[in-house]
N, C-alpha and C. Protein backbone atom coordinates (compact mmCIF):
# COMPACT_ATOMS: atom_id res chain seq x y z
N UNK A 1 -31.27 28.48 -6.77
CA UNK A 1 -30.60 27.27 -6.40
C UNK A 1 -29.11 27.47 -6.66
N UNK A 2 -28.56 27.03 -5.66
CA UNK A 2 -26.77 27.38 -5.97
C UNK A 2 -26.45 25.93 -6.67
N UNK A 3 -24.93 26.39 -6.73
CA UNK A 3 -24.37 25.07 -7.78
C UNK A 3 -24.00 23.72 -6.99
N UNK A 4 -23.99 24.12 -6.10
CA UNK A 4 -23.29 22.54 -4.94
C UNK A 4 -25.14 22.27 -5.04
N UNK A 5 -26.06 22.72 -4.60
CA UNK A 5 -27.64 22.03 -4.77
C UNK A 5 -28.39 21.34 -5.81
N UNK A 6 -27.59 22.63 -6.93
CA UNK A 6 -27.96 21.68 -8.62
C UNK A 6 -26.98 20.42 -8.76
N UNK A 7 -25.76 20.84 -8.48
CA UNK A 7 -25.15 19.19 -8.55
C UNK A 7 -25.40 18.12 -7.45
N UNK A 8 -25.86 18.19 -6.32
CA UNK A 8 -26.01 17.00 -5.81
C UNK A 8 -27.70 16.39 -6.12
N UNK A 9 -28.50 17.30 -6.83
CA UNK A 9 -29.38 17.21 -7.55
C UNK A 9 -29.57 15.94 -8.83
N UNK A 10 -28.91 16.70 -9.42
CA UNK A 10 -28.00 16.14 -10.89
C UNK A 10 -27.54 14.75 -10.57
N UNK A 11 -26.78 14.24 -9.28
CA UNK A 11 -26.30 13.32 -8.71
C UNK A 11 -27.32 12.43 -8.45
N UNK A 12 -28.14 13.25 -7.78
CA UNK A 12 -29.20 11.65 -7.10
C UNK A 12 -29.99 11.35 -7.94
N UNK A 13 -30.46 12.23 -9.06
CA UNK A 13 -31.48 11.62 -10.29
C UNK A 13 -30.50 10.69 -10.76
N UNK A 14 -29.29 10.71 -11.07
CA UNK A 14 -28.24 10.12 -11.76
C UNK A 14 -28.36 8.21 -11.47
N UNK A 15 -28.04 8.93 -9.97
CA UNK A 15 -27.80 7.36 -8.99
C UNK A 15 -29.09 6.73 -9.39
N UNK A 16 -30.43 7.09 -9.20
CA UNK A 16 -31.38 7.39 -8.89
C UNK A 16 -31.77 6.16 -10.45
N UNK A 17 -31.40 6.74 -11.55
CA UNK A 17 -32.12 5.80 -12.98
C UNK A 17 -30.81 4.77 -13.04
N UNK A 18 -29.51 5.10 -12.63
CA UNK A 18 -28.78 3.52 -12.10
C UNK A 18 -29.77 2.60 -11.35
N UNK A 19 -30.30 2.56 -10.10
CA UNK A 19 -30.66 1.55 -9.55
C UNK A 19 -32.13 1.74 -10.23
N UNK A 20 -32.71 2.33 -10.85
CA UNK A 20 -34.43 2.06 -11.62
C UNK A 20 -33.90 1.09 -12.91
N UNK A 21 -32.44 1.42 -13.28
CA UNK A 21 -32.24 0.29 -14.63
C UNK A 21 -31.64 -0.76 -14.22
N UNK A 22 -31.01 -0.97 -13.15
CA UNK A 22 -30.51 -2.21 -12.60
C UNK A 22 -31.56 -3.20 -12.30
N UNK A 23 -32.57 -2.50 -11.35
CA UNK A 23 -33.62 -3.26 -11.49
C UNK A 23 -34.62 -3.50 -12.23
N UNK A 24 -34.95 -2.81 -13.03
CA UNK A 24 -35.68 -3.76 -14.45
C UNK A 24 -35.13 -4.31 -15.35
N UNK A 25 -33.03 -4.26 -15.08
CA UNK A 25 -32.88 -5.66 -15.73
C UNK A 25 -32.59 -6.97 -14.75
N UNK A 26 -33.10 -6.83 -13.92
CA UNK A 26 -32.81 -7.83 -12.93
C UNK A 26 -34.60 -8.68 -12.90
N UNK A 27 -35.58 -7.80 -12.93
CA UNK A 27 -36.95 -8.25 -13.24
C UNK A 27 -36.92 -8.77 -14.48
N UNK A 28 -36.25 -8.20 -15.82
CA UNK A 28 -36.25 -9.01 -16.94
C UNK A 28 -35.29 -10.27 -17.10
N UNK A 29 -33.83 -10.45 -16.73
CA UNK A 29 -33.64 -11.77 -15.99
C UNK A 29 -34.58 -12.70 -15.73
N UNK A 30 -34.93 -12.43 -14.70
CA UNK A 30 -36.07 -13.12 -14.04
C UNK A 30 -36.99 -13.77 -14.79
N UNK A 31 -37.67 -12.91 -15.82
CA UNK A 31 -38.78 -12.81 -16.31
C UNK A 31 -38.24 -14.36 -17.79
N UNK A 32 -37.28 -13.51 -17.93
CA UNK A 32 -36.60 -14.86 -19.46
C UNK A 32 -36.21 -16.29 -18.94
N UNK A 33 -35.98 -16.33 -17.44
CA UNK A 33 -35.81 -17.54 -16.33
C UNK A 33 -36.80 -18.38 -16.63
N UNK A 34 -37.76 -17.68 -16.19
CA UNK A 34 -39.29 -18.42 -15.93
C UNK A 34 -39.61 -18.73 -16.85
N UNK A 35 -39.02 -17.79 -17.93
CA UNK A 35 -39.44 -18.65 -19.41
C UNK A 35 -39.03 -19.23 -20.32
N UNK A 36 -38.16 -19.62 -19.84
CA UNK A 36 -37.10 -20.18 -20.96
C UNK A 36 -36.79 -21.57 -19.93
N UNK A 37 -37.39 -21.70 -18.79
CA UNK A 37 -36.73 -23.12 -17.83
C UNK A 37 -38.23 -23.43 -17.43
N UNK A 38 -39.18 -23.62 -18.42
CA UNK A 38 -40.11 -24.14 -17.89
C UNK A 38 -39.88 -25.81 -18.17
N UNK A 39 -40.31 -26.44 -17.00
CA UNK A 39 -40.22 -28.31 -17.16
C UNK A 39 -41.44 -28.74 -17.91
N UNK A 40 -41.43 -29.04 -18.74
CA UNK A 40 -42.21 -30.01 -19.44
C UNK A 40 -42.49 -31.26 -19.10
N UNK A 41 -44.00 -31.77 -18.99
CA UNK A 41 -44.43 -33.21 -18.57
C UNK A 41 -43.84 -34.06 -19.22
N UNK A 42 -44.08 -35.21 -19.04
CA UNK A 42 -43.13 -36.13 -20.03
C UNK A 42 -44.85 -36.47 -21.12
N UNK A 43 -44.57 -37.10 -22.01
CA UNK A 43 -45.71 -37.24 -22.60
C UNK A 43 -46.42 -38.67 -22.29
N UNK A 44 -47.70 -38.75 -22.38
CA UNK A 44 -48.71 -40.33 -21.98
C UNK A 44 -47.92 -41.08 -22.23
N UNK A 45 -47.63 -41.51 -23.69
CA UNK A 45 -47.30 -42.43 -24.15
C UNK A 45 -45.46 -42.56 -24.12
N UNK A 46 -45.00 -41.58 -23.55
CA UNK A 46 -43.73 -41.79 -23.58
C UNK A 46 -42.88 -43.27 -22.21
N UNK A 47 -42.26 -43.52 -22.67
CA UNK A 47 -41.54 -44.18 -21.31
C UNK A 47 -40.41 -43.47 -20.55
N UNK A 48 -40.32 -43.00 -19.27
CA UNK A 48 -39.39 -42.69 -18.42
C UNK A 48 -38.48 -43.89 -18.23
N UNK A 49 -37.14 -43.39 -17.68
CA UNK A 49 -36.55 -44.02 -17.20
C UNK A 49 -36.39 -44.31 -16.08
N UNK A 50 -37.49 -44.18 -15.16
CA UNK A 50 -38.10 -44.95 -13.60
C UNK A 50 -38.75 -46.01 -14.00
N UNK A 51 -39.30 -45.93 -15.28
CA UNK A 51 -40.04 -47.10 -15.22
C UNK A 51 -39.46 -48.20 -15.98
N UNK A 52 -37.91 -48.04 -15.95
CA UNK A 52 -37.24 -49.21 -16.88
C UNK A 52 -36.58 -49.21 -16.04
N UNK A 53 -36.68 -50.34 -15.24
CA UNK A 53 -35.81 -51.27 -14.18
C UNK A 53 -34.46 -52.12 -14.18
N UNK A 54 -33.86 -51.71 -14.26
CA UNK A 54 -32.53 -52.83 -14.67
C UNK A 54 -32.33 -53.91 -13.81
N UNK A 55 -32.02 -55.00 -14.15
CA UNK A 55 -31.91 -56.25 -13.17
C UNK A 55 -30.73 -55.69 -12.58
N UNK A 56 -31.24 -56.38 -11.32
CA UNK A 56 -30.41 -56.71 -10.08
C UNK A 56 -28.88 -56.67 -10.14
N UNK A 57 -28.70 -58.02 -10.95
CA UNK A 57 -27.05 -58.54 -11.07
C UNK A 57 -25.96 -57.74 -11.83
N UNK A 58 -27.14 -56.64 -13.35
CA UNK A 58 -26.27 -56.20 -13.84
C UNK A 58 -25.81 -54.91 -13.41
N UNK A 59 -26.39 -54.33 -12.45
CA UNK A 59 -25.65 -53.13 -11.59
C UNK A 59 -24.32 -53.26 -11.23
N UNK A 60 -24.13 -54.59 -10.48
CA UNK A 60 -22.54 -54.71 -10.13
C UNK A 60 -21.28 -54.76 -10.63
N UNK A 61 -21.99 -55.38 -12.35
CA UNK A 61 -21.09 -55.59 -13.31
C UNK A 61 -20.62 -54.68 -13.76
N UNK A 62 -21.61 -53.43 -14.02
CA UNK A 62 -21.48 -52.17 -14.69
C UNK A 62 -20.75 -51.27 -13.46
N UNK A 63 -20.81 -51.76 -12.01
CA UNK A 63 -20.30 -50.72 -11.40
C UNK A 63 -18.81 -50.81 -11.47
N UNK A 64 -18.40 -52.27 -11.75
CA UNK A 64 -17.17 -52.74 -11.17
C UNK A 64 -16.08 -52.09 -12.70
N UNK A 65 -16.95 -52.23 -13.90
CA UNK A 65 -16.97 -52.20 -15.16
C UNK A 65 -16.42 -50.43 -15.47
N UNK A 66 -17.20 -49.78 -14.51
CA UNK A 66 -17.07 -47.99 -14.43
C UNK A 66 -15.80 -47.88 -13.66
N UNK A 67 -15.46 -48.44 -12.37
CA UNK A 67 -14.58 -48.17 -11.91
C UNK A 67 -13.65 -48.45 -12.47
N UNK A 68 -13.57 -49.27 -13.55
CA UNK A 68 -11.86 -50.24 -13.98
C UNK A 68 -11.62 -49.23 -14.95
N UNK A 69 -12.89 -48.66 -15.71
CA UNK A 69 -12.91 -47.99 -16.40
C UNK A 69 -11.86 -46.28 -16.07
N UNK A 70 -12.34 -45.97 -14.76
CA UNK A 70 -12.16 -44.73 -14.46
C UNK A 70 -10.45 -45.05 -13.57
N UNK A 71 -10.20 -45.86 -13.12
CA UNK A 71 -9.15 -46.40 -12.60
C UNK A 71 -7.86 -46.52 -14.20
N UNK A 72 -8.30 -46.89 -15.29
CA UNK A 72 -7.23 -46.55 -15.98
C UNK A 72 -7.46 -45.40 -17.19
N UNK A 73 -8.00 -44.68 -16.93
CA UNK A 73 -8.01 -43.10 -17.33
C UNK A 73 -7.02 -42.38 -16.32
N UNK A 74 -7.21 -42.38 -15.15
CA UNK A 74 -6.88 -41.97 -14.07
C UNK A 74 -5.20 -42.63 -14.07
N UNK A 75 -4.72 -43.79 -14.89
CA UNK A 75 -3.42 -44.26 -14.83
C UNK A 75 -2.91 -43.39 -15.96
N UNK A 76 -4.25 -43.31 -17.08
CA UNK A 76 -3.09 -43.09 -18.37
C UNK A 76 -3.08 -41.32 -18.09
N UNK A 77 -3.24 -40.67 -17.52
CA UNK A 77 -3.48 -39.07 -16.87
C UNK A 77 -2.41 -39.11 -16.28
N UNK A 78 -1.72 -39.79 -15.25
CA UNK A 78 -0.81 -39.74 -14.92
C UNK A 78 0.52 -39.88 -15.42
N UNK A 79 0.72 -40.92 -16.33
CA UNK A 79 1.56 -41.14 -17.21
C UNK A 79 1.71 -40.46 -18.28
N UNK A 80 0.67 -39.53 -18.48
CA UNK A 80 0.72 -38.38 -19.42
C UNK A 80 1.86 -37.27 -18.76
N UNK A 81 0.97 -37.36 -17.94
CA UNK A 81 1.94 -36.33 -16.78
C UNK A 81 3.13 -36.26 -16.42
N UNK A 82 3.76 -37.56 -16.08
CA UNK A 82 4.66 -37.88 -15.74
C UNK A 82 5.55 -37.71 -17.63
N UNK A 83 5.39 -38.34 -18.05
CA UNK A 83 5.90 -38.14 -19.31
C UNK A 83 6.40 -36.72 -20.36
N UNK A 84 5.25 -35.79 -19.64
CA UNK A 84 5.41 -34.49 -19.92
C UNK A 84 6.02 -33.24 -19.32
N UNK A 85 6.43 -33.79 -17.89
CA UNK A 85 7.30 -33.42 -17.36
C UNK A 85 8.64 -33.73 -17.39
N UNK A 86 8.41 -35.07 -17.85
CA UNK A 86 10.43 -35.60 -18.28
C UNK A 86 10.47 -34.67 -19.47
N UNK A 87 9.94 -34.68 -20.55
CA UNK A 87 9.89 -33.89 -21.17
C UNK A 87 10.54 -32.74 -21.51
N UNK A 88 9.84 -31.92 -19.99
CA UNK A 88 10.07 -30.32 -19.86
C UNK A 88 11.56 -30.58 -19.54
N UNK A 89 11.66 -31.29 -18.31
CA UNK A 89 12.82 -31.05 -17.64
C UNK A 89 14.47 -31.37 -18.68
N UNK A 90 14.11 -32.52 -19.50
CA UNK A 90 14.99 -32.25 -20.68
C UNK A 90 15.22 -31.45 -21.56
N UNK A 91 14.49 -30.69 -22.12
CA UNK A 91 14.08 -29.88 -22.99
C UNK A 91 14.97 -28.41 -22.03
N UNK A 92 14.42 -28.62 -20.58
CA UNK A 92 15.30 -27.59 -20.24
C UNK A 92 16.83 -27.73 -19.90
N UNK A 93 17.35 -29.06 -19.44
CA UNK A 93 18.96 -29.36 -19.61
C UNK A 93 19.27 -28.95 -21.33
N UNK A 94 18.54 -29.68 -22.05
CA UNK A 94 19.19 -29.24 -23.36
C UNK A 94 19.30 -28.06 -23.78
N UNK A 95 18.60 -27.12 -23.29
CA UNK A 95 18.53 -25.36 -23.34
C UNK A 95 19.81 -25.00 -23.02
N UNK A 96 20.12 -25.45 -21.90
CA UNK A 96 21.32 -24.52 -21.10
C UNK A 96 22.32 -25.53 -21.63
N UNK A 97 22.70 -26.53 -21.57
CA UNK A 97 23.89 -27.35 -22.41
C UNK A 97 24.27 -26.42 -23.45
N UNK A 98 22.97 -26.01 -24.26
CA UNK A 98 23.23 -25.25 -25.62
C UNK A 98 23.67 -24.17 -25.62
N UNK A 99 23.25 -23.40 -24.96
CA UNK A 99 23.58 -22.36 -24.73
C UNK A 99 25.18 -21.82 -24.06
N UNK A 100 25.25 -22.77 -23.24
CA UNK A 100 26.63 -23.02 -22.41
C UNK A 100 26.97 -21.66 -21.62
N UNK A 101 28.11 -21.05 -21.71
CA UNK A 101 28.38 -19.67 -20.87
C UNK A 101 29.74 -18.79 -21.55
N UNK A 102 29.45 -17.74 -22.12
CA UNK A 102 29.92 -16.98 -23.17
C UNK A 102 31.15 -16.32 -21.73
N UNK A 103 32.17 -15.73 -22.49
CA UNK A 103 33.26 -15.68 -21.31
C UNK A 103 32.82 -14.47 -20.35
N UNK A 104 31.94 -13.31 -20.93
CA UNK A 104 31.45 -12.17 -20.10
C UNK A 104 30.56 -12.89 -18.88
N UNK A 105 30.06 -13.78 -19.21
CA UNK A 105 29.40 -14.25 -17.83
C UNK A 105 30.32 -14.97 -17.19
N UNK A 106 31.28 -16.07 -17.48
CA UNK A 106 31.80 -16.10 -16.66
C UNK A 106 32.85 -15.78 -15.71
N UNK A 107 33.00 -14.19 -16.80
CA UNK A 107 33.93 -13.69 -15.64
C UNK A 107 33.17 -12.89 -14.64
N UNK A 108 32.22 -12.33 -14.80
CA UNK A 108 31.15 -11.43 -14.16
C UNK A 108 30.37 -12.76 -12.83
N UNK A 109 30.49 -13.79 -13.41
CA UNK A 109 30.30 -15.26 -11.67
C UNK A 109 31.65 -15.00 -11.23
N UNK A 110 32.79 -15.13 -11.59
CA UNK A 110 34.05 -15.54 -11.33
C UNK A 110 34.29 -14.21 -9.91
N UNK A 111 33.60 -12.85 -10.56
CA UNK A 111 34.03 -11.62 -9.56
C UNK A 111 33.11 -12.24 -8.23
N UNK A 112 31.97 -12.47 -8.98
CA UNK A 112 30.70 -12.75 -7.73
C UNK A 112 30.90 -13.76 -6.40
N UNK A 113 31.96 -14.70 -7.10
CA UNK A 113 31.93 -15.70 -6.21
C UNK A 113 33.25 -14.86 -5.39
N UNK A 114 34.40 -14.50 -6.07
CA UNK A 114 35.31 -13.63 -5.23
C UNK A 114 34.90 -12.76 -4.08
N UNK A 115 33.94 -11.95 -4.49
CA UNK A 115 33.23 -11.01 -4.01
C UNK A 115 32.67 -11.63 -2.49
N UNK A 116 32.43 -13.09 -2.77
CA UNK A 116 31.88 -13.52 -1.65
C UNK A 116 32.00 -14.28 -0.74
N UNK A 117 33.38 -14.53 -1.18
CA UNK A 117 34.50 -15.14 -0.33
C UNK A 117 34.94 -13.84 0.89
N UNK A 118 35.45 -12.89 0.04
CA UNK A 118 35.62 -11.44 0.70
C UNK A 118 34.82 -11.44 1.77
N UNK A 119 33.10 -11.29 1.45
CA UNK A 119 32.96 -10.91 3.00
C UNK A 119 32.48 -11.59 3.76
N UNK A 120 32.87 -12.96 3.74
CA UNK A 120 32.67 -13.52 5.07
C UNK A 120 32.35 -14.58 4.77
């Protein structure tokens, strides 16, 4: 057997227990699925919650009750927002105020803007 035959040999057993171990962990997956997500009956004596009916009237209350609810979450999220962006944007004027402009920069703008008058 030459060496290019032993290595493409060598190769496909290789490939070969890649996809034999890919797939018996893909069967064991599987296998811990089925067993670990099994549904359980509910018990005789237990009560579901199909079989507890809520009146009629108080659905609307509770719906109107969820929305007002979710309507000012949804205000104070925004005003978070909004608040935390004034924030930033001060935080970044006060950066550069502070910092101001040391004379090497502004003579190094001073050429730039010359520079660009020059061409055109």
């Amino acid at each position: 057997m030459s060496n290019i035959q032993q290595g493409l040999l060598i190769s496909a057993i290789g490939m070969g227990l890649v996809f034999v171990v890919i797939i018996f962990l893909w069967g064991l997956m599987a296998l811990m699925m089925r067993l670990t997500s099994v549904k359980r009956k509910p018990e005789v004596g237990a009560v579901s919650e199909t079989t507890l009916a809520p009146e009629i009237s108080v659905i609307p209350e509770m719906q109107t009750a969820e929305s007002q609810r979710r309507a000012a979450a949804a205000a104070v999220a925004v005003l978070m927002a909004m608040a935390s962006q004034r924030r930033r944007s001060a935080q970044n004027s006060q950066a550069e105020t502070a910092l101001g402009m040391n004379p090497w920069q502004s003579y190094h703008r001073e050429r730039q803007l010359e520079n660009r008058n020059l061409r055109g």
